[in-house]
C-alpha atoms as a PDB file:
ATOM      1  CA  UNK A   1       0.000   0.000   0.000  1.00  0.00           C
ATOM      2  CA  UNK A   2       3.134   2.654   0.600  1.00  0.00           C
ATOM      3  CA  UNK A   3       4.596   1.874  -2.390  1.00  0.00           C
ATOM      4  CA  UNK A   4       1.124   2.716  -4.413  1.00  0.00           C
ATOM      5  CA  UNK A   5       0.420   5.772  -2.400  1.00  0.00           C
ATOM      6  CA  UNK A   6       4.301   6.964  -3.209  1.00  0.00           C
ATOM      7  CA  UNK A   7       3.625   5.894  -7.045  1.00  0.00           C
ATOM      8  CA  UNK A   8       0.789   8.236  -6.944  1.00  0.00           C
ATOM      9  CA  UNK A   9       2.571  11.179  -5.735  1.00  0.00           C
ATOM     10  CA  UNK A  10       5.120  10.534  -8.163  1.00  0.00           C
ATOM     11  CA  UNK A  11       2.633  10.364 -10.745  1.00  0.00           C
ATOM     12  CA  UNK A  12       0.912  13.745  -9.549  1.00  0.00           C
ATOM     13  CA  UNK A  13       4.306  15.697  -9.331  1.00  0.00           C
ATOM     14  CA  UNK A  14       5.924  14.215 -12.420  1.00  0.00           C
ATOM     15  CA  UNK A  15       2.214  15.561 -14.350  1.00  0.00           C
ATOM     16  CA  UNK A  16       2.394  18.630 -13.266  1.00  0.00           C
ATOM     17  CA  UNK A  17       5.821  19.340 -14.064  1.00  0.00           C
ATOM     18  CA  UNK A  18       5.250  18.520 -17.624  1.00  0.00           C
ATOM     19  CA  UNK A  19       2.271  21.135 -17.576  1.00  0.00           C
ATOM     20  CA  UNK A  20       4.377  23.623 -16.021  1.00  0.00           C
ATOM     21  CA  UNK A  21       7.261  22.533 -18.979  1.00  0.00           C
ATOM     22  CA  UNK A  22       4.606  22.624 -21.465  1.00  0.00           C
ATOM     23  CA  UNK A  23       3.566  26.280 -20.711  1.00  0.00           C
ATOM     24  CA  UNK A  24       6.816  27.930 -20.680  1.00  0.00           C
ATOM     25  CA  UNK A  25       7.870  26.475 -23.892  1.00  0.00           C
ATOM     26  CA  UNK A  26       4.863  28.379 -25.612  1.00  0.00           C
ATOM     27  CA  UNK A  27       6.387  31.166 -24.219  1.00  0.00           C
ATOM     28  CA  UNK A  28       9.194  32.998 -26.516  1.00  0.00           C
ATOM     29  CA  UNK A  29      12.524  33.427 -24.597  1.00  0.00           C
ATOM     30  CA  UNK A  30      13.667  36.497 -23.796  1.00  0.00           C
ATOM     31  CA  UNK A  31      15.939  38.484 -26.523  1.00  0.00           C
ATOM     32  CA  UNK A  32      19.125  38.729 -24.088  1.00  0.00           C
ATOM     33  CA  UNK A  33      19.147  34.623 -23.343  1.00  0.00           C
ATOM     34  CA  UNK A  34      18.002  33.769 -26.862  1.00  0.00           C
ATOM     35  CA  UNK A  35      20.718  35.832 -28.443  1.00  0.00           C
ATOM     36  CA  UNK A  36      23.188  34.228 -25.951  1.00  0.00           C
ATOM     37  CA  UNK A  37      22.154  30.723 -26.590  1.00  0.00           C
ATOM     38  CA  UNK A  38      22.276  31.131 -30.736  1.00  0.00           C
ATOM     39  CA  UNK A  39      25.851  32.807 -29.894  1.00  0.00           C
ATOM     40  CA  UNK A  40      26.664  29.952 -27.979  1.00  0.00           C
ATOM     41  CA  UNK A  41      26.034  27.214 -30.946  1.00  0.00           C
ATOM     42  CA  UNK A  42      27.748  29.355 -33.475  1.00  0.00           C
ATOM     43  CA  UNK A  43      31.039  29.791 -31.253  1.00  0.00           C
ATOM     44  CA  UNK A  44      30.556  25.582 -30.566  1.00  0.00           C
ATOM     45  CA  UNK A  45      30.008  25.159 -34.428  1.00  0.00           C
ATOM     46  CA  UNK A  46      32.765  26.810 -35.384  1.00  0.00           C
ATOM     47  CA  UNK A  47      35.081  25.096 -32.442  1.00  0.00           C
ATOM     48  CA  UNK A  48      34.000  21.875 -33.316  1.00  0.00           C
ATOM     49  CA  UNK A  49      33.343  21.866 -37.110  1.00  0.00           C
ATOM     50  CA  UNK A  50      30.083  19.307 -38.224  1.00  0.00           C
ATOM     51  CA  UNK A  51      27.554  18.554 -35.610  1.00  0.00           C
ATOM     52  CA  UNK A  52      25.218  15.600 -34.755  1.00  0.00           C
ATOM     53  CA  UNK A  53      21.374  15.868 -33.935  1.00  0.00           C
ATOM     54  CA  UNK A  54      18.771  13.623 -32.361  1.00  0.00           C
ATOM     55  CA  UNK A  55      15.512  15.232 -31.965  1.00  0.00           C
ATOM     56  CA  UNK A  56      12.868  13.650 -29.527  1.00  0.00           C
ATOM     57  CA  UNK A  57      10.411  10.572 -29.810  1.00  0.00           C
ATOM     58  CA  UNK A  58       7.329  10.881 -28.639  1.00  0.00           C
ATOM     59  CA  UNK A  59       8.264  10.492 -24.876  1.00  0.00           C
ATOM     60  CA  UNK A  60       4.412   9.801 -23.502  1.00  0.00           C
ATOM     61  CA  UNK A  61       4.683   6.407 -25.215  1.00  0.00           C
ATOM     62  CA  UNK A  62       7.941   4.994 -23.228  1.00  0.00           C
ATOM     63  CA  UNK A  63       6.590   2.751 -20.632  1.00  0.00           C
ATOM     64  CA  UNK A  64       7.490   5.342 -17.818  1.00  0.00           C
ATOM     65  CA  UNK A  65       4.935   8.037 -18.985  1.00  0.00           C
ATOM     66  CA  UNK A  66       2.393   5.645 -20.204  1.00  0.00           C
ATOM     67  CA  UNK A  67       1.909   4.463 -16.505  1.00  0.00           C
ATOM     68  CA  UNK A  68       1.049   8.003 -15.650  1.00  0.00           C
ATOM     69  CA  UNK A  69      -2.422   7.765 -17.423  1.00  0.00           C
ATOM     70  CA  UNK A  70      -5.288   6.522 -15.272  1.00  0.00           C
ATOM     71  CA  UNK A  71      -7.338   3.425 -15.669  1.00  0.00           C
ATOM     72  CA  UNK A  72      -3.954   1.694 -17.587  1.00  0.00           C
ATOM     73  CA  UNK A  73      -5.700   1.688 -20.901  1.00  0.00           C
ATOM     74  CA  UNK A  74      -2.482   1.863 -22.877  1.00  0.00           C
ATOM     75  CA  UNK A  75      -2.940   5.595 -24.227  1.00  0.00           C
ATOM     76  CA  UNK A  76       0.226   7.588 -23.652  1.00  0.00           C
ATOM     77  CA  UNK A  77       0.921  10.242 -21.881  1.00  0.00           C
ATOM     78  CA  UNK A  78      -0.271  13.462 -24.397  1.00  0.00           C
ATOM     79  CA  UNK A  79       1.065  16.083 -22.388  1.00  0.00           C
ATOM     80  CA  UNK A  80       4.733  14.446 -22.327  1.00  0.00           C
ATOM     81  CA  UNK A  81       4.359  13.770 -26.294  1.00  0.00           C
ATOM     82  CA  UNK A  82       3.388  17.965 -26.821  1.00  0.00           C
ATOM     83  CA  UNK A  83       6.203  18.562 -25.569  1.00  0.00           C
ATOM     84  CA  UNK A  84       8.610  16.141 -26.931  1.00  0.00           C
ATOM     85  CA  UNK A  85       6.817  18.007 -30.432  1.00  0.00           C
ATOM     86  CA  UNK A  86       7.600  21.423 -29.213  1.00  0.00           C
ATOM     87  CA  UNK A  87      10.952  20.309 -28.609  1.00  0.00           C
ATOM     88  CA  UNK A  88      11.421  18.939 -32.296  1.00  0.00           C
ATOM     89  CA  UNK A  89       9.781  21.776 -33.848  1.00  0.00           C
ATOM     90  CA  UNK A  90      12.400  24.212 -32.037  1.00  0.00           C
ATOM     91  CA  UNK A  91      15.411  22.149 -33.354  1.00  0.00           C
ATOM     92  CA  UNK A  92      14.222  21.755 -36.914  1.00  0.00           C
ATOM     93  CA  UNK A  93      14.052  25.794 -36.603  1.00  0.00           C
ATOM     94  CA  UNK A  94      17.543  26.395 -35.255  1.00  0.00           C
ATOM     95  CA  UNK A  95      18.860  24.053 -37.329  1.00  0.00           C
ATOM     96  CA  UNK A  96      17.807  25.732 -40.424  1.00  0.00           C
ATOM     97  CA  UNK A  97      18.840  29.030 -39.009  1.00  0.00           C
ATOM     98  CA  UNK A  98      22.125  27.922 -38.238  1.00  0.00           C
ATOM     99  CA  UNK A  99      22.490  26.342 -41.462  1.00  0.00           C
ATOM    100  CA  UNK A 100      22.073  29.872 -43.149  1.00  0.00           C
ATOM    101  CA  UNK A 101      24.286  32.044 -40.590  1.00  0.00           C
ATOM    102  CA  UNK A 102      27.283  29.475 -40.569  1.00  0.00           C
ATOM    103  CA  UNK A 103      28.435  28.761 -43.844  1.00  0.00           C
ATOM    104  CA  UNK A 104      30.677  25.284 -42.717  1.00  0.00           C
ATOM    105  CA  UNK A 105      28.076  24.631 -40.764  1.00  0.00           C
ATOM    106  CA  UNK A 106      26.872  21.280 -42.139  1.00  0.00           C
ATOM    107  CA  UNK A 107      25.129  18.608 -39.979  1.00  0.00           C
ATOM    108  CA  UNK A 108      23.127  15.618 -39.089  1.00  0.00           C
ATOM    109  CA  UNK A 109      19.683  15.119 -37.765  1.00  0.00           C
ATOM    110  CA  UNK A 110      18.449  11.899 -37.201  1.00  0.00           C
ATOM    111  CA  UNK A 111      14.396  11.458 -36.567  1.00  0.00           C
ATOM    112  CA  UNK A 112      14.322   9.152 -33.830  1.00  0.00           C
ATOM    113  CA  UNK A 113      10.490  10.179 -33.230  1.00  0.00           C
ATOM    114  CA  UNK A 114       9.632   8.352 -36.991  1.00  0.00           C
ATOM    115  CA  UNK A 115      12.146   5.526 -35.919  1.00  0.00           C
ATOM    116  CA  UNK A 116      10.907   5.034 -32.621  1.00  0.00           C
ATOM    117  CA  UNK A 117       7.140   5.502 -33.678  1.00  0.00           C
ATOM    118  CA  UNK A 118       8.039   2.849 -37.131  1.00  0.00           C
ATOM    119  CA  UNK A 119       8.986   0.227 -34.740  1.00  0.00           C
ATOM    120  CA  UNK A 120       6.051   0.750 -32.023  1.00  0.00           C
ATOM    121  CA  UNK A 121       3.615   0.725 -34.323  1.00  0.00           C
ATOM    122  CA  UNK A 122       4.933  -2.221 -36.263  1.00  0.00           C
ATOM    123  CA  UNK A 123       7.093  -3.880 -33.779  1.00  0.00           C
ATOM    124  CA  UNK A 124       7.563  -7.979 -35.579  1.00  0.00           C
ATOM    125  CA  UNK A 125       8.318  -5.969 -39.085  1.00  0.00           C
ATOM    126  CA  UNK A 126      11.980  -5.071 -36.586  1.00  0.00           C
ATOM    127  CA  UNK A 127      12.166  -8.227 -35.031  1.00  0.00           C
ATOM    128  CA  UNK A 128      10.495  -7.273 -31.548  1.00  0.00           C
ATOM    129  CA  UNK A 129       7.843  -8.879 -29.859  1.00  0.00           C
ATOM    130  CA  UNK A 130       6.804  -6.509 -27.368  1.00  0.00           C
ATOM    131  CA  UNK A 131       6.881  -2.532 -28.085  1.00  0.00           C
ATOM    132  CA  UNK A 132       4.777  -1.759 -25.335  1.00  0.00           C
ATOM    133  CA  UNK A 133       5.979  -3.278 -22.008  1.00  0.00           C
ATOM    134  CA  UNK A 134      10.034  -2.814 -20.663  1.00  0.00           C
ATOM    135  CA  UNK A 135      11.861  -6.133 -20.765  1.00  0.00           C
ATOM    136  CA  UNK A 136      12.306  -5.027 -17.110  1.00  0.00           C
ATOM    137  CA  UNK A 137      10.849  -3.327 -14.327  1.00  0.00           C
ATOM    138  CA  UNK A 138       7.034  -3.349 -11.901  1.00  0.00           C
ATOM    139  CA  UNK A 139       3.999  -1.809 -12.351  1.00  0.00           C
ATOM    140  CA  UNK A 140       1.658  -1.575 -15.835  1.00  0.00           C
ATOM    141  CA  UNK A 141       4.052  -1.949 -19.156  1.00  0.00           C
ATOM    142  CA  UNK A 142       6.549  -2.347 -16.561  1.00  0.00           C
ATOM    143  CA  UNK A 143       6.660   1.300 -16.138  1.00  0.00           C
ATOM    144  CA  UNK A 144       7.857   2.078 -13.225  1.00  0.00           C
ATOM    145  CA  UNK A 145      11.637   2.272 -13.014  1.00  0.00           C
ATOM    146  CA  UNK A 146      12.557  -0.158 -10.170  1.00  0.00           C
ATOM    147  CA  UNK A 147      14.591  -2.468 -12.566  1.00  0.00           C
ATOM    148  CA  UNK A 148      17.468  -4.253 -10.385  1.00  0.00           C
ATOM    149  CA  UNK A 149      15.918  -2.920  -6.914  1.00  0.00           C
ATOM    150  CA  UNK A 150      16.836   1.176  -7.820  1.00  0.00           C
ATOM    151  CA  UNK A 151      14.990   3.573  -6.242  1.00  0.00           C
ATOM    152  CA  UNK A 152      13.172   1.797  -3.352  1.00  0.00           C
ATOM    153  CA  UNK A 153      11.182  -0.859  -5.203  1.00  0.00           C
ATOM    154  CA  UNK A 154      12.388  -3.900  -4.311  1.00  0.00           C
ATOM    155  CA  UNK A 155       9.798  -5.976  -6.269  1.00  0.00           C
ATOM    156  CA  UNK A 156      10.565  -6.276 -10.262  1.00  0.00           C
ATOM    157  CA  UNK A 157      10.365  -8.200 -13.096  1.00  0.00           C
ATOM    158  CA  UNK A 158      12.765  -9.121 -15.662  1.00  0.00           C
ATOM    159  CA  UNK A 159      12.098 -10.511 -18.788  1.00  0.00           C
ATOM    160  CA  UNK A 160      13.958 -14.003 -20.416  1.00  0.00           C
ATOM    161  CA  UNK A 161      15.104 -12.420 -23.601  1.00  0.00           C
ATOM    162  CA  UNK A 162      15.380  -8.497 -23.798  1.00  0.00           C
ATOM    163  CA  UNK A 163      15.910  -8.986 -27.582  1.00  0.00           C
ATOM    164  CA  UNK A 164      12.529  -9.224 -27.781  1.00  0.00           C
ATOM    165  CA  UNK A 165      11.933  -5.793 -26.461  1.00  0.00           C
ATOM    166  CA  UNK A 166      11.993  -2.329 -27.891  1.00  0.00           C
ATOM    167  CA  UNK A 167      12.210  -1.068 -24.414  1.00  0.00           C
ATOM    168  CA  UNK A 168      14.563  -2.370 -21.912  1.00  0.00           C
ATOM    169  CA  UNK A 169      13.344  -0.748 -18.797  1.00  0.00           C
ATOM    170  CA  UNK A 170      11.168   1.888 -18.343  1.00  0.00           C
ATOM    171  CA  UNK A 171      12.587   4.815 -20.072  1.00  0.00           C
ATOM    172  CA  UNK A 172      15.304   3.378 -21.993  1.00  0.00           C
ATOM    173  CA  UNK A 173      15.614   1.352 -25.454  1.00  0.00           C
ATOM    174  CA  UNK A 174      16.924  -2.312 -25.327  1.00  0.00           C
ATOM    175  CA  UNK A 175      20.305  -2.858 -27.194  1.00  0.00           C
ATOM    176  CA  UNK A 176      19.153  -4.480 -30.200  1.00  0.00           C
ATOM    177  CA  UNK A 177      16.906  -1.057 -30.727  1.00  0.00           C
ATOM    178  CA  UNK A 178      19.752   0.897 -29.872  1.00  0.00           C
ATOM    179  CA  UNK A 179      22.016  -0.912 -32.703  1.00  0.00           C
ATOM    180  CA  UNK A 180      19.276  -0.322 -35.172  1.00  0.00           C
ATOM    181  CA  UNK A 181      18.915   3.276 -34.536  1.00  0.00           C
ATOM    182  CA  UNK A 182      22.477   3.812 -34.178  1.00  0.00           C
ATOM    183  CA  UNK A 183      22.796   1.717 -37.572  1.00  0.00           C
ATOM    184  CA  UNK A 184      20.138   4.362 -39.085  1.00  0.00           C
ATOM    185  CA  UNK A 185      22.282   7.214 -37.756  1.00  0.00           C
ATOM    186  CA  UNK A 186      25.321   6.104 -39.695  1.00  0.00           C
ATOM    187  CA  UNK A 187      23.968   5.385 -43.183  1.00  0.00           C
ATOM    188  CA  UNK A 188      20.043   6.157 -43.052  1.00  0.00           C
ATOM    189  CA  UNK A 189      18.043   7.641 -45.847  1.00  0.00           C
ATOM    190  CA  UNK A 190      17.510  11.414 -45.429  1.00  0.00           C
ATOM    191  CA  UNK A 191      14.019  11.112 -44.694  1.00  0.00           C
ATOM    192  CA  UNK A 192      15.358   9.707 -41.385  1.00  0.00           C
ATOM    193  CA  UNK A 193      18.707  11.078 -41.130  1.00  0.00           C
ATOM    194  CA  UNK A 194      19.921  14.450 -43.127  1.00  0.00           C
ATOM    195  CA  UNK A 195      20.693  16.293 -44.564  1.00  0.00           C
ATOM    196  CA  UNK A 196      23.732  14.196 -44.163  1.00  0.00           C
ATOM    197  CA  UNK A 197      24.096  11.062 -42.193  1.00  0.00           C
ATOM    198  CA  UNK A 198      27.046  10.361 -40.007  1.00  0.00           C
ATOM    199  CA  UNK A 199      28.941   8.205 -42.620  1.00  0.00           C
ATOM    200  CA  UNK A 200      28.347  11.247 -45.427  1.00  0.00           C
ATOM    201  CA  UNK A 201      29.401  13.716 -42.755  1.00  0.00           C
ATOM    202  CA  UNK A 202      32.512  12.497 -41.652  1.00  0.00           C
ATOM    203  CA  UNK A 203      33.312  12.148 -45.654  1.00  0.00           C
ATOM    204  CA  UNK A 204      32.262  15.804 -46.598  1.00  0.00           C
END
């Protein structure tokens, strides 16, 4: 009974902090930190020549947020996936503007929320069996992050064969979805990785 009553809380804080999130990314930043933080890229793009990009997928689909919606249905978690989209849509901009101020400024993006959401969706067309529930953990979808006894829940479950997962625990990919995605980053098609990949970057 402690343990639910402390999930609960969790679950209340951890909603409220996405609202909160959610909320102030709608709002513009101001002109001094914005100017500092575009000033800041440019001086790292120009230390550190080409640049590598992973935007967001959409987060309120990992087991850890989907255990935050009520009545376990398996919807996600909306207000963790607006933001994960406000995050995207930010990069994509900055990118571009980047792209047009810095004239070595080449890089790549790879779309890990069409990756992610590709092998979800259609999880045996990837080789996985379960794109839903973390190979380990407790709770619905195994959702709550207690995998190995972390965090003071004692009681988890672990699965026989994570290759069968997308997720491994809660929050986190499993290594065979990791190798794919890095796989993707290296010599993807632009639609998922561009403008260059990481092979075509390190050769330009």
């Amino acid at each position: 009974m402690m343990m639910k009553n402390t999930f609960s809380e969790e679950r209340e804080a951890e909603e409220e902090w996405f609202l909160e999130s959610g909320s102030s990314l709608r709002v513009p930043l101001p002109v001094k930190e914005g100017k500092e933080a575009i000033e800041e890229r440019k001086y790292t793009a120009k230390k550190e020549g080409d640049s590598w990009f992973l935007n967001l997928e959409e987060l309120g689909c990992e087991p850890a947020r989907k255990v935050l919606v009520p009545g376990n249905t398996g919807a996600c978690f909306e207000q963790a996936t607006e933001l994960a989209k406000l995050h995207n849509a930010a990069l994509s901009k900055a990118l571009q503007e980047l792209e047009t101020k810095l004239v070595e400024f080449n890089y790549a993006k790879h779309d890990i929320n069409i990756s992610f959401s590709e092998r979800r969706n259609n999880p045996e067309k990837y080789g996985f069996k379960e794109a839903d529930i973390a190979c380990c953990g407790s709770g619905p979808y195994r959702g709550i992050d207690g995998c190995g006894g972390k965090r003071g829940v004692t009681d988890y479950e672990l699965c026989s064969d994570p290759t069968e997962y997308l997720y491994f625990d809660s929050s986190h990919p499993s290594d065979k979805a990791n190798k794919q995605i890095s796989e993707l980053m290296w010599s993807g098609a632009p639609n998922l990785t561009g403008p260059y990949n990481l092979k075509a970057l390190f050769e330009a």
